[in-house]
Protein backbone atom coordinates (compact mmCIF):
# COMPACT_ATOMS: atom_id res chain seq x y z
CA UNK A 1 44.15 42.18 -4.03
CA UNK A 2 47.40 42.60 -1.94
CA UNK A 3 47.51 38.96 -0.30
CA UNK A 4 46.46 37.62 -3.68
CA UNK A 5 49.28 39.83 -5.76
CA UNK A 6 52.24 38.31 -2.94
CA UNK A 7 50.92 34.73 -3.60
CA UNK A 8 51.22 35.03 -7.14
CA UNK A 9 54.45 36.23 -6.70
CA UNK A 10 55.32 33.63 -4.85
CA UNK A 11 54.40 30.71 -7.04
CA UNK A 12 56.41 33.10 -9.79
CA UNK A 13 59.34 33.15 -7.75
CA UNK A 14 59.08 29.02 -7.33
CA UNK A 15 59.59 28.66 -11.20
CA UNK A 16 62.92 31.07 -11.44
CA UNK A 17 66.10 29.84 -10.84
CA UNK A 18 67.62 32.93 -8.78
CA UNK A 19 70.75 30.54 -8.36
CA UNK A 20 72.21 30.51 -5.16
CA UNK A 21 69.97 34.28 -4.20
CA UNK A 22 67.40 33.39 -1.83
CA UNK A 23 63.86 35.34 -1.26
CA UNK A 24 61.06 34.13 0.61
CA UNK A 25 58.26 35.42 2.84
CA UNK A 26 59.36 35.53 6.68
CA UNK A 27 56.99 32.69 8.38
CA UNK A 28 53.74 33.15 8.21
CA UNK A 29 53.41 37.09 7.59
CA UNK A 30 53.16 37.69 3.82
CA UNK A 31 54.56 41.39 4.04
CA UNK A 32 58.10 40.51 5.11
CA UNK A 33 60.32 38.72 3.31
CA UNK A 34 63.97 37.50 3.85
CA UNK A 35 66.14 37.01 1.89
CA UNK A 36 70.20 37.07 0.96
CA UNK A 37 73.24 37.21 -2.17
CA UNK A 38 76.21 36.01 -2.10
CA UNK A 39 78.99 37.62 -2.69
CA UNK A 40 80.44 37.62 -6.49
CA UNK A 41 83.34 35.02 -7.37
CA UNK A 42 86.49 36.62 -7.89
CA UNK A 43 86.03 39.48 -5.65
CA UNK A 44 86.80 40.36 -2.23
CA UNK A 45 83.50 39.77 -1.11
CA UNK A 46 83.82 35.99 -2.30
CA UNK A 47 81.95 33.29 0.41
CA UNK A 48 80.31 36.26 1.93
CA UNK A 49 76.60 36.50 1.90
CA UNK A 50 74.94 39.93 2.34
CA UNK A 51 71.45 39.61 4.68
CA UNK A 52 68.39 41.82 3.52
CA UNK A 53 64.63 41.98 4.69
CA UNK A 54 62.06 43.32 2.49
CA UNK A 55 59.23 44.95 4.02
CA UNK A 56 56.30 45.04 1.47
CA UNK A 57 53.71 48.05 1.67
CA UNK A 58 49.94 47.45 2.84
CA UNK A 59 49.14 48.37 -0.93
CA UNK A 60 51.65 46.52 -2.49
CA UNK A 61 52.16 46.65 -5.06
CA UNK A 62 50.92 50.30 -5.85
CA UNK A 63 53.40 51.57 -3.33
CA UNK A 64 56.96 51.11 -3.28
CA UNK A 65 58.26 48.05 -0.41
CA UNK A 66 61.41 48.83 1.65
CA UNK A 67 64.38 46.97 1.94
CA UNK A 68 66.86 46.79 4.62
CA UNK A 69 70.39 45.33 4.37
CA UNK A 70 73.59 46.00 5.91
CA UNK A 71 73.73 48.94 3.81
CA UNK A 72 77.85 49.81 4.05
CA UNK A 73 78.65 46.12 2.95
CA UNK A 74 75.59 46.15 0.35
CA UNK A 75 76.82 48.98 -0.57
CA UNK A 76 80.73 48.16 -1.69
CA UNK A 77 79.21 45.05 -3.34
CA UNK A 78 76.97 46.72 -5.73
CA UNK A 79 80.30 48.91 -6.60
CA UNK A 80 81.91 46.10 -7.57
CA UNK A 81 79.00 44.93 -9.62
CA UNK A 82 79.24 47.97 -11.46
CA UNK A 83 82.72 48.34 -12.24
């Protein structure tokens, strides 16, 4: 149910326009996925792009996947998301 839940995800993800966000599975294994967001327009962060890898659980989706980024970076850019 797993492989079959990521490759319906996948074909979802092929019909959204994430703009210039990219996410998609890391060669051939299914579980980890790369992906990246620029920086917003405007902001300090502007022509940056912040790097994460999410790491999907055995029993995805009935378990929560992990992502890694470059957390102090991620970080300030969600803050200025938010303000």
């Amino acid at each position: 149910m797993t492989v079959k839940r990521i490759h319906r995800e996948i074909a979802d993800l092929k019909k959204e326009d994430m703009g210039p966000i990219t996410l998609q599975p890391s060669g051939d294994n299914l579980f980890i996925w790369k992906g990246s967001i620029p920086g917003p327009q405007g902001s300090v962060y502007e022509g940056g792009v912040f790097h994460i890898d999410v790491i999907l659980a055995s029993d995805y989706p009935c378990v929560l996947s992990c992502v890694v980024a470059e957390i102090f970076q991620l970080m300030q850019f969600l803050q200025v998301l938010c303000t």
